[in-house]
Structure formats: C-alpha cells, structure tokens
Protein backbone atom coordinates (compact mmCIF):
# COMPACT_ATOMS: atom_id res chain seq x y z
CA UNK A 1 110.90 123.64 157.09
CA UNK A 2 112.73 126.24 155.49
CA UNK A 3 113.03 126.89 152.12
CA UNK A 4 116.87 127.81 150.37
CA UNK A 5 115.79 127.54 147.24
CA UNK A 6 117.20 130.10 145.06
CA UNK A 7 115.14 131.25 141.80
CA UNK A 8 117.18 133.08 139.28
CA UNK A 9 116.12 136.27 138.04
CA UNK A 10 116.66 137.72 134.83
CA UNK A 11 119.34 140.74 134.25
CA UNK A 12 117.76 144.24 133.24
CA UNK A 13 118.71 145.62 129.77
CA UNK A 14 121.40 147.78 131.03
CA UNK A 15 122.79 144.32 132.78
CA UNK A 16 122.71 142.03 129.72
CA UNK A 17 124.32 145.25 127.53
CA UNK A 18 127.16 144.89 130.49
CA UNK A 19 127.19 141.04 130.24
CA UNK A 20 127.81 141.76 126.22
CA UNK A 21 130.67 143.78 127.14
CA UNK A 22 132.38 141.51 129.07
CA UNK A 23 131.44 138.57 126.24
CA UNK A 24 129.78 136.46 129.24
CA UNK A 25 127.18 134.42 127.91
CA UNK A 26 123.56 136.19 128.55
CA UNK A 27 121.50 132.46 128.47
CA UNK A 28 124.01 131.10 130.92
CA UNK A 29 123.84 134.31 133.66
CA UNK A 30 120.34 134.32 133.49
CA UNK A 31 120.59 131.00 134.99
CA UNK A 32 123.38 132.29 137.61
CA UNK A 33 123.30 133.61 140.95
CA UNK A 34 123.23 137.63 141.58
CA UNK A 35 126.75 137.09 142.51
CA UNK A 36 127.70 136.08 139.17
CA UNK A 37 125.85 138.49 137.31
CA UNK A 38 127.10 141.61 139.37
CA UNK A 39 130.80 139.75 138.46
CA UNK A 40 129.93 139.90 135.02
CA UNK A 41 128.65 143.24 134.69
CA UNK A 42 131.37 145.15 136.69
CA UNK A 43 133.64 142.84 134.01
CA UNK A 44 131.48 144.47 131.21
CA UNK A 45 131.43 147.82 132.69
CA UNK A 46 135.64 148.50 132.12
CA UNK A 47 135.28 146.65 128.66
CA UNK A 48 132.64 149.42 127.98
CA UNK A 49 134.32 152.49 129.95
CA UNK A 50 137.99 151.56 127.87
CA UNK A 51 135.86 152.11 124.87
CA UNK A 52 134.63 155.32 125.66
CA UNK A 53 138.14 156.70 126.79
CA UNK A 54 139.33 155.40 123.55
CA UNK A 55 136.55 157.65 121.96
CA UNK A 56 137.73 160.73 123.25
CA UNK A 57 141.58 159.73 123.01
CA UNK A 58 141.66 158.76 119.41
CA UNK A 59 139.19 162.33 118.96
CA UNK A 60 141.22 164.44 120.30
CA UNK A 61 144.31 162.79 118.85
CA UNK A 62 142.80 163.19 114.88
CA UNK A 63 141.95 166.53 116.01
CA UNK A 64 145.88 167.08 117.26
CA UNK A 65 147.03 166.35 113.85
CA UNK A 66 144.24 167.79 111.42
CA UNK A 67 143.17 170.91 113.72
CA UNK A 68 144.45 174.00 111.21
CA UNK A 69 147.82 175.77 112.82
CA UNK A 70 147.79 179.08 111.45
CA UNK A 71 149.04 180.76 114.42
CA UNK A 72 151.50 179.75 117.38
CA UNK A 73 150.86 178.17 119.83
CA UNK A 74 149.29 180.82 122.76
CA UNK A 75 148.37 182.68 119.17
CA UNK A 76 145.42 181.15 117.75
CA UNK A 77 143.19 183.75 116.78
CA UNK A 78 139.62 181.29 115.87
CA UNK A 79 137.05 181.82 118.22
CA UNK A 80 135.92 179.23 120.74
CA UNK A 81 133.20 176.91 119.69
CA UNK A 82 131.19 174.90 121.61
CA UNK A 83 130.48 171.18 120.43
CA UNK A 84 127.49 171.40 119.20
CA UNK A 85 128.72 174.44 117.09
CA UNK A 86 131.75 172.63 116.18
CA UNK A 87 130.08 169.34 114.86
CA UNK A 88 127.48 171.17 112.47
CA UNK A 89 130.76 173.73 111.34
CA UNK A 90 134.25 172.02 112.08
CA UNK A 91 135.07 169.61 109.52
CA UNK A 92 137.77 168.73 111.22
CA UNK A 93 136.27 168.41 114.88
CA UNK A 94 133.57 165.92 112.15
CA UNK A 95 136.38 164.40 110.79
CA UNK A 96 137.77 163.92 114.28
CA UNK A 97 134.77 162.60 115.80
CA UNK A 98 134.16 159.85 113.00
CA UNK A 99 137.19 158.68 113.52
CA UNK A 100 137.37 158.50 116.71
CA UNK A 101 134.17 156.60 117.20
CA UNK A 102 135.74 154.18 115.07
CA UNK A 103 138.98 153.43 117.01
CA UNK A 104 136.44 153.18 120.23
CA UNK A 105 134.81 150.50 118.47
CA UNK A 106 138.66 148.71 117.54
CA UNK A 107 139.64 149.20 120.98
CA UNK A 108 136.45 147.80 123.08
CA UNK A 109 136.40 145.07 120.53
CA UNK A 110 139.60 144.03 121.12
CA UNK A 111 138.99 144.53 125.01
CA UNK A 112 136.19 142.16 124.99
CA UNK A 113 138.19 139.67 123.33
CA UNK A 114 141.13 139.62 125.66
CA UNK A 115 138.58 139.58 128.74
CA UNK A 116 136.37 137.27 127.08
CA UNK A 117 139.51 134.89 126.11
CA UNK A 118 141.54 135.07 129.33
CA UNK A 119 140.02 131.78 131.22
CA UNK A 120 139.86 131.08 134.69
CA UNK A 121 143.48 129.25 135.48
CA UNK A 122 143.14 126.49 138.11
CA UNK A 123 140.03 127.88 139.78
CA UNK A 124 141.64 129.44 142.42
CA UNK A 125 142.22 133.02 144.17
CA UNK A 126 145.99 132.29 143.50
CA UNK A 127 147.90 133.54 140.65
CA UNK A 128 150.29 130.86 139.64
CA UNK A 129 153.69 131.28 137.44
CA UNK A 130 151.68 128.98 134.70
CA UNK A 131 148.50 131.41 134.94
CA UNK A 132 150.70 134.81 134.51
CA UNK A 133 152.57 132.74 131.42
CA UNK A 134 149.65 132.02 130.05
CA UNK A 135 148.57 136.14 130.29
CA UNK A 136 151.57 137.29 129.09
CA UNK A 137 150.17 137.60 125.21
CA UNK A 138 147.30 139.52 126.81
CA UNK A 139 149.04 141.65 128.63
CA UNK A 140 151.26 142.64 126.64
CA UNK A 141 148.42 143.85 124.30
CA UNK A 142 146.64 145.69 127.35
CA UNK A 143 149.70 147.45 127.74
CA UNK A 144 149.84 148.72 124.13
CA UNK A 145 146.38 149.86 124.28
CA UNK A 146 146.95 151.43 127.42
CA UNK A 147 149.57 153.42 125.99
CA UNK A 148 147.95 154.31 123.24
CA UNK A 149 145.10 155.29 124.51
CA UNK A 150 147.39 157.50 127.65
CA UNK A 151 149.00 159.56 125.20
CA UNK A 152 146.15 161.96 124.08
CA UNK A 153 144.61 162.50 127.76
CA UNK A 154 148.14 163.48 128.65
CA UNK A 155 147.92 166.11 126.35
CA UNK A 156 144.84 167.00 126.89
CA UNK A 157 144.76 167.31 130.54
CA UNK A 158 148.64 169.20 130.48
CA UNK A 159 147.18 171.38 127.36
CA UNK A 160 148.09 174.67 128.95
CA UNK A 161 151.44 173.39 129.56
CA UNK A 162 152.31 171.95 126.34
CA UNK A 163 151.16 175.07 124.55
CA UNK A 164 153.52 177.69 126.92
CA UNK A 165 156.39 175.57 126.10
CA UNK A 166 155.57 175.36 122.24
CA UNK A 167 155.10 178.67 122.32
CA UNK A 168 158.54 179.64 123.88
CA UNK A 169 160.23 177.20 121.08
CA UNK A 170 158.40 178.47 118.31
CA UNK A 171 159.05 182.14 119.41
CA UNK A 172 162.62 181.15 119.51
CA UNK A 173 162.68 179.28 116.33
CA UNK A 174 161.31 182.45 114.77
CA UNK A 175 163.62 184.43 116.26
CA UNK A 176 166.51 182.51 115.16
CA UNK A 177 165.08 181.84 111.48
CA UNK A 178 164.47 185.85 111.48
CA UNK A 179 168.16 186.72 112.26
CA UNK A 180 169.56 184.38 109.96
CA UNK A 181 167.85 185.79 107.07
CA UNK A 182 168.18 188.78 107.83
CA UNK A 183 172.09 188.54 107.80
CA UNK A 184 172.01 186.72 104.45
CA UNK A 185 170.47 189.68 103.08
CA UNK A 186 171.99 191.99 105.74
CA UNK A 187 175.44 192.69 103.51
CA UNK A 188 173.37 193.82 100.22
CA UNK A 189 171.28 195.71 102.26
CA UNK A 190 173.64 198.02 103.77
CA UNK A 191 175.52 198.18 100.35
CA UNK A 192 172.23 199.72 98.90
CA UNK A 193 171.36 201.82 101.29
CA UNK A 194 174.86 203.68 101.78
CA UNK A 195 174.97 204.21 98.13
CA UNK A 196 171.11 205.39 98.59
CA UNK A 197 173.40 207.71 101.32
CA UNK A 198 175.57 208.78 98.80
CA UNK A 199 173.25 209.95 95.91
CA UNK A 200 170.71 211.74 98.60
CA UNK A 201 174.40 213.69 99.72
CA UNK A 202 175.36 214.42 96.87
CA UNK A 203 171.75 216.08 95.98
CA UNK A 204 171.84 217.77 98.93
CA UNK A 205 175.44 218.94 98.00
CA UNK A 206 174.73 220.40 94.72
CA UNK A 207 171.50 222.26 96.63
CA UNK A 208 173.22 223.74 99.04
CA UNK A 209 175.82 225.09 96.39
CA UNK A 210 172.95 226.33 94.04
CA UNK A 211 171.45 228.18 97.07
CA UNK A 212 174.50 229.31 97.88
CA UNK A 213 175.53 230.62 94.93
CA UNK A 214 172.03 232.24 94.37
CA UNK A 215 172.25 234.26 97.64
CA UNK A 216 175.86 235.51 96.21
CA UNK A 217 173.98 236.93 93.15
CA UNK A 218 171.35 238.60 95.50
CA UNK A 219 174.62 239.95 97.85
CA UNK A 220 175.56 241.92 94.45
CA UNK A 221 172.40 242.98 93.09
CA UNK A 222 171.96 244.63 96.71
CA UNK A 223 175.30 246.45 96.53
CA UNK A 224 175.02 247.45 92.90
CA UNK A 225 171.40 248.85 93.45
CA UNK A 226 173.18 250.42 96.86
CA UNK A 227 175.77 252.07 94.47
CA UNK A 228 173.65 253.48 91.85
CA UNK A 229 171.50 254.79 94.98
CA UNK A 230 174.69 256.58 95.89
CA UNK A 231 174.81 254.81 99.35
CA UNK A 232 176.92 252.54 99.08
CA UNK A 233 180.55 251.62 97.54
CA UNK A 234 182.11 254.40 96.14
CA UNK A 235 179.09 256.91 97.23
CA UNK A 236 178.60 258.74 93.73
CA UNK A 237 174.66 258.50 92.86
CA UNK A 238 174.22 257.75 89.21
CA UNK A 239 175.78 254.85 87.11
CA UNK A 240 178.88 254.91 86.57
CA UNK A 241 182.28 253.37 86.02
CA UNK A 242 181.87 250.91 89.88
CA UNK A 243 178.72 250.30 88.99
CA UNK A 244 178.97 249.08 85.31
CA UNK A 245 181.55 246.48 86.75
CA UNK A 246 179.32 245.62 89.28
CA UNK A 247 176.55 245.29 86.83
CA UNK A 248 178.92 243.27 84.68
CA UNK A 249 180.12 240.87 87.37
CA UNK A 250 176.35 240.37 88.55
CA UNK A 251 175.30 239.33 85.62
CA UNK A 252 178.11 237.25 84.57
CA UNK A 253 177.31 235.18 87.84
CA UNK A 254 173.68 235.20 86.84
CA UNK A 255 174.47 233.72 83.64
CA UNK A 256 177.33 231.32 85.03
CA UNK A 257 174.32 230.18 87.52
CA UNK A 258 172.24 229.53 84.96
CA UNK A 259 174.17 227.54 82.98
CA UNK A 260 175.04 225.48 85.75
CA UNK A 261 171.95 225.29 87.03
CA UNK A 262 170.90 223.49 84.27
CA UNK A 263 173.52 221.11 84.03
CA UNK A 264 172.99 220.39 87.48
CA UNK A 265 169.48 219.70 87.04
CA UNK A 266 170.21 217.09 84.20
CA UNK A 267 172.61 215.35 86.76
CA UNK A 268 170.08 215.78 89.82
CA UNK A 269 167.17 213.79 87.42
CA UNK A 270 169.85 211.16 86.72
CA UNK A 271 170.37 211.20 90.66
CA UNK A 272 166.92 210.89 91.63
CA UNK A 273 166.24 207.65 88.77
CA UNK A 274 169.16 206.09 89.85
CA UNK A 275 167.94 206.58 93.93
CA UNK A 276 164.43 205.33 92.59
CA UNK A 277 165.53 202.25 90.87
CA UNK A 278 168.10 201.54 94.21
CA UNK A 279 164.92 202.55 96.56
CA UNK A 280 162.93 200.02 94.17
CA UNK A 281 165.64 197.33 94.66
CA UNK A 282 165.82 197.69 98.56
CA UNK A 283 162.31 197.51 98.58
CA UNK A 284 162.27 194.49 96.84
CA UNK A 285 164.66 192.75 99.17
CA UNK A 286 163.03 193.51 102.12
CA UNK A 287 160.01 192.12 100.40
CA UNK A 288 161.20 189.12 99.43
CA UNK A 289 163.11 188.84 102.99
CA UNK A 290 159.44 189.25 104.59
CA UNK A 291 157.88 186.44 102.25
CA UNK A 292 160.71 183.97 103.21
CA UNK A 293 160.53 185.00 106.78
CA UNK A 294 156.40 184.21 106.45
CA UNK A 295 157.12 181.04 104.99
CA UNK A 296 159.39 179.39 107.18
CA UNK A 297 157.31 181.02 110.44
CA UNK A 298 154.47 178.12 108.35
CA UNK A 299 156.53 175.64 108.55
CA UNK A 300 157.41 176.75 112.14
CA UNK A 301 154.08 176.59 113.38
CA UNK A 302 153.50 173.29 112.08
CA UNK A 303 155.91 172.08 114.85
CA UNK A 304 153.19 171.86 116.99
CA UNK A 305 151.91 168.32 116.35
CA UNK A 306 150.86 165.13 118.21
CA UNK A 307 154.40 164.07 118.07
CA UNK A 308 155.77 167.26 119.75
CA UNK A 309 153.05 167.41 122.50
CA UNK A 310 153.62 163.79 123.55
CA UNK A 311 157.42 164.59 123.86
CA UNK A 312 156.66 167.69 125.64
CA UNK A 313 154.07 166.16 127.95
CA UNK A 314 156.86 164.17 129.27
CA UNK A 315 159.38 166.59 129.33
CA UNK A 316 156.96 169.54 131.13
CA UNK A 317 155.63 166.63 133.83
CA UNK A 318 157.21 162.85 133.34
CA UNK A 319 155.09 162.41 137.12
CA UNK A 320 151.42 162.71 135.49
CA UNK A 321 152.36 161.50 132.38
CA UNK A 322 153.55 158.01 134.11
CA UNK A 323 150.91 158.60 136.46
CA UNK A 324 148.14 158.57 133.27
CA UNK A 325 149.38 155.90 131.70
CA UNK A 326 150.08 153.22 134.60
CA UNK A 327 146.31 154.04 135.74
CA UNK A 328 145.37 153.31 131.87
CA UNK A 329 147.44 150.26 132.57
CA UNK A 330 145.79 149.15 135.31
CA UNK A 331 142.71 149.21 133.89
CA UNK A 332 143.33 147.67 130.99
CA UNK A 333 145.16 144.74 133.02
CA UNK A 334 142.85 144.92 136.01
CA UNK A 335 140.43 142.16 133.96
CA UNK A 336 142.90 140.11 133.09
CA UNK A 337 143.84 139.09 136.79
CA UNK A 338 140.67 139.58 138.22
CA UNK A 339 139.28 136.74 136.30
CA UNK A 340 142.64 134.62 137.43
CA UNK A 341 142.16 135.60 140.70
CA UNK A 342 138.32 134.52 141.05
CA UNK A 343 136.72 131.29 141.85
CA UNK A 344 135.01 128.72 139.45
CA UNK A 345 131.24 129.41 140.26
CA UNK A 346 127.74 128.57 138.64
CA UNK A 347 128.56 130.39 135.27
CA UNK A 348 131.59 128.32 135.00
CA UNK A 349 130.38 125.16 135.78
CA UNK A 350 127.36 125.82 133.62
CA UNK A 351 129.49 126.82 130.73
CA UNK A 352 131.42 123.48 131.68
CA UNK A 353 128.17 121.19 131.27
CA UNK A 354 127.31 123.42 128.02
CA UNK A 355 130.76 122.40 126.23
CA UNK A 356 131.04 118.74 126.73
C-alpha cells in the first residue's frame, strides 16, 4: 500500500527570517505544508524588500535636504565620492544613512503589522464588499507609505532632469535678482561717474591749455632768438628796439604762465582728491552691489530642495512619476489582497486550534 503521509520539514534560516517578516508564526509553519511556507515567505519577502526601499528613500531624502548647496544646480564644484569614501568623510551622507536606516526600520515595522493584521476574510479566493471594508484602514496606510516612500526614487531616478530645470530657474532667478539691483543702484551710479567725467575733462582742459600756452612761449623764444640772429623779423642782427619787445612780451608770458601754472596746479590737486574720494565712493557701491548680489544668489541656490525636486519631478515627467508611485502602491497593497484572496489552509486552521 502506498504511503501519503506527509512529514513536515523545518524552514532554513533565511525562510524563518522571511516567515518573521511576514509576522507568520515560525512554530506553526514548521508544522505546515511546503505550500504554506513558500506562501509565507514570498509574504515576508515584500515586508522585507519595502524596508529596504524605504532605506534608500528616506537616505537619499535626508541627504536632499542636508547635502551643502553652495553652487547651482549643474554647478557643484565637490568632487565625486564613492560610498565608502563618503561614509568615513561625509557627515552628511553619515547623517543621511543613520537616518535612513531608521525610517527602514518604521516603515517594515509598520508593514509587518498591516500584513500580519489583515486576516483571511471568509476563506475564500473572492474579495467581498465586507472584506475590502474591512481593508480600507490598511490601505489607506499602504498608500501613504507608498507615497512616501515614491517621492525620493522619483528624484533620484529623474536626477538629471530635475537638476537642468533647477538650473535654468536659478540662472533666471539670478538674472532677474542681478538686474534689479543693479537698477536700484543704477541712477547713483551714473550720477558719479559723469561727475567722475566732468573733473577728468576739466583736468584734461586745463592740460591742454597749459601745453598750449607753453608751446606759445617756445613760438617766441624761437622768433626772438631768430631776430637777434638777424634772420628773422625785422632782419637787423644785434638787439635792438624789436627784439627788446619781443624779449619783454616773452617773458611777460613766461611769468603770466607761471603764475597760472601754479594756481592751476592747486585746483588740479583739489581735482584729483575730489575724483579719488568719488572713485572711492563708486567703488564702494559696486562693492556693496556685488555683496548683495552674492547674498541673495545664497539664498537662490537654496531653492533647490526636496520640496522643489518633488514639484519638478512631476512637472519634467507626471508619466514616471505616477508610474513610480502606483508600482510603490501596488506593492505595498499587493499583501493586503493577496491574503484576502487566498484559501484557509494548515497554518490557518492550526492557528485556529492554537486560539481556542
């Protein structure tokens, strides 16, 4: 005669790990058919792999907000590290990673207790109105995970993206903050440098005069040395009555240059003060234009947060973005109706015979 006898065999370590992920009793599915325990262990192994996407979501998502901006977006001039690097130097990838290990943990715990906690229904393959009613609680909170946990890969995975479109806003922010303090300080500007104008023309003037005057003077002392030679003016070699006056008149210009020469250089000193102290003050303006220009290109840069890239994710590709999250969805839901959807087997009768 045949033997059907069917001897339970224990599940490996990897299997009961599973079986502790799905919050399945270990005792009980040691006693249960293969079928069971595979059921049990594919249950444990989305528990498990919703944990570890929430690992690298909530990661990258403390990294989002605490990474240092220091540059825009397509700017940023730190060098690549790897992880290793980045985990022994990077308090903020630390920081990050810390964190993030710590929302995995919130996240598969509260996985295992809405898979753990969702019962079996009637027993049945069908989904009845009563059964989804009963779910709704649950899946409402798979839903919030799932979009919490969607938002981060988006941005991850439509990085290069994101960070061309920040870019172009931040370059035009910039742009626009530029010009508008500029003009602010545009109408003082101009004021000091067309009086700047005005002092270096009048300098200029009273050079050009002086020089002017000065190659006069050398006009005369040629013809009065031209006259005493005898060739020149009235053609009589010898000093006489021409070339006293000439004599006089040269040196009366001589003397009238000097005089004025000197006044002029009294004025030209006041000039070149009062074109230092206006150089000084332009100087100063464009300075302090440049430091507020700096400042708000800071506050520019820190644009580029978690917030923003979420909004852009959407806006640059609404397609993968619902496409991310509705698989995240279906994930996190998928549990939730496959154990309404399954039959009552072993484990549950089992668990049954435990509880009474």
């Amino acid at each position: 005669m045949t033997d059907f006898s069917y001897t339970p065999k224990k599940g490996s370590l990897i299997a009961r790990f599973l079986w502790l992920c799905a919050g399945a009793d270990t005792q009980i599915l040691d006693q249960c058919p293969k079928a069971d325990q595979v059921k049990y262990q594919g249950l444990g192994g989305i528990v498990l792999a919703t944990g570890i996407l929430a690992f690298f979501s909530g990661s990258y998502a403390i990294y989002t907000v605490f990474r240092p901006k220091e540059d825009t977006a397509l700017g940023e001039s730190s060098p690549e590290l790897t992880l290793l690097e980045a985990l022994q130097t990077d308090p903020t990838t630390q920081k990050a990673v810390v964190i993030g290990f710590i929302w995995a943990l919130i996240i598969f715990n509260m996985e295992r207790f809405i898979v753990s906690s969702t019962g079996k229904g009637d027993g049945t393959d069908a989904i009845t109105l009563q059964e989804f009613g009963q779910a709704i609680p649950r899946l409402i909170m798979a839903a919030i995970i799932a979009m919490s946990l969607s938002k981060p890969l988006e941005i991850r995975i439509m990085q290069d993206e994101i960070n061309a479109a920040i870019q172009e806003k931040q370059s035009e922010s910039i742009q626009q903050m530029s010009e508008r303090i500029q003009s602010v300080s545009k109408e003082k500007r101009d004021e000091l440098v067309a009086e700047i104008e005005r002092i270096t023309n009048k300098l200029d003037e009273q050079d050009k005069d002086l020089e002017k005057r000065r190659l006069e003077i050398e006009s005369k002392r040629r013809a009065l040395m031209l006259e005493i030679e005898g060739t020149g003016g009235s053609g009589k070699r010898g000093e006489g009555p021409v070339s006293r006056r000439k004599k006089a008149d040269l040196e009366a210009a001589s003397a009238e240059l000097e005089r004025d020469r000197a006044k002029m250089d009294i004025r030209q000193a006041n000039y070149i003060e009062e074109r230092k102290q206006l150089q000084q003050e332009l100087n100063e303006l464009d300075e302090k234009s440049e430091l507020l220009i700096a400042e708000q290109r800071k506050v520019v840069i820190q644009s580029g947060g978690l917030v923003e890239r979420i909004k852009l994710a959407h806006e640059v590709s609404p397609a993968i973005s619902w496409a991310i999250m509705l698989l995240l969805f279906m994930i996190e839901v998928g549990p939730i109706f496959f154990k309404m959807m399954i039959n009552r087997s072993a484990y549950d009768y089992i668990k049954d015979n435990q509880d009474m």
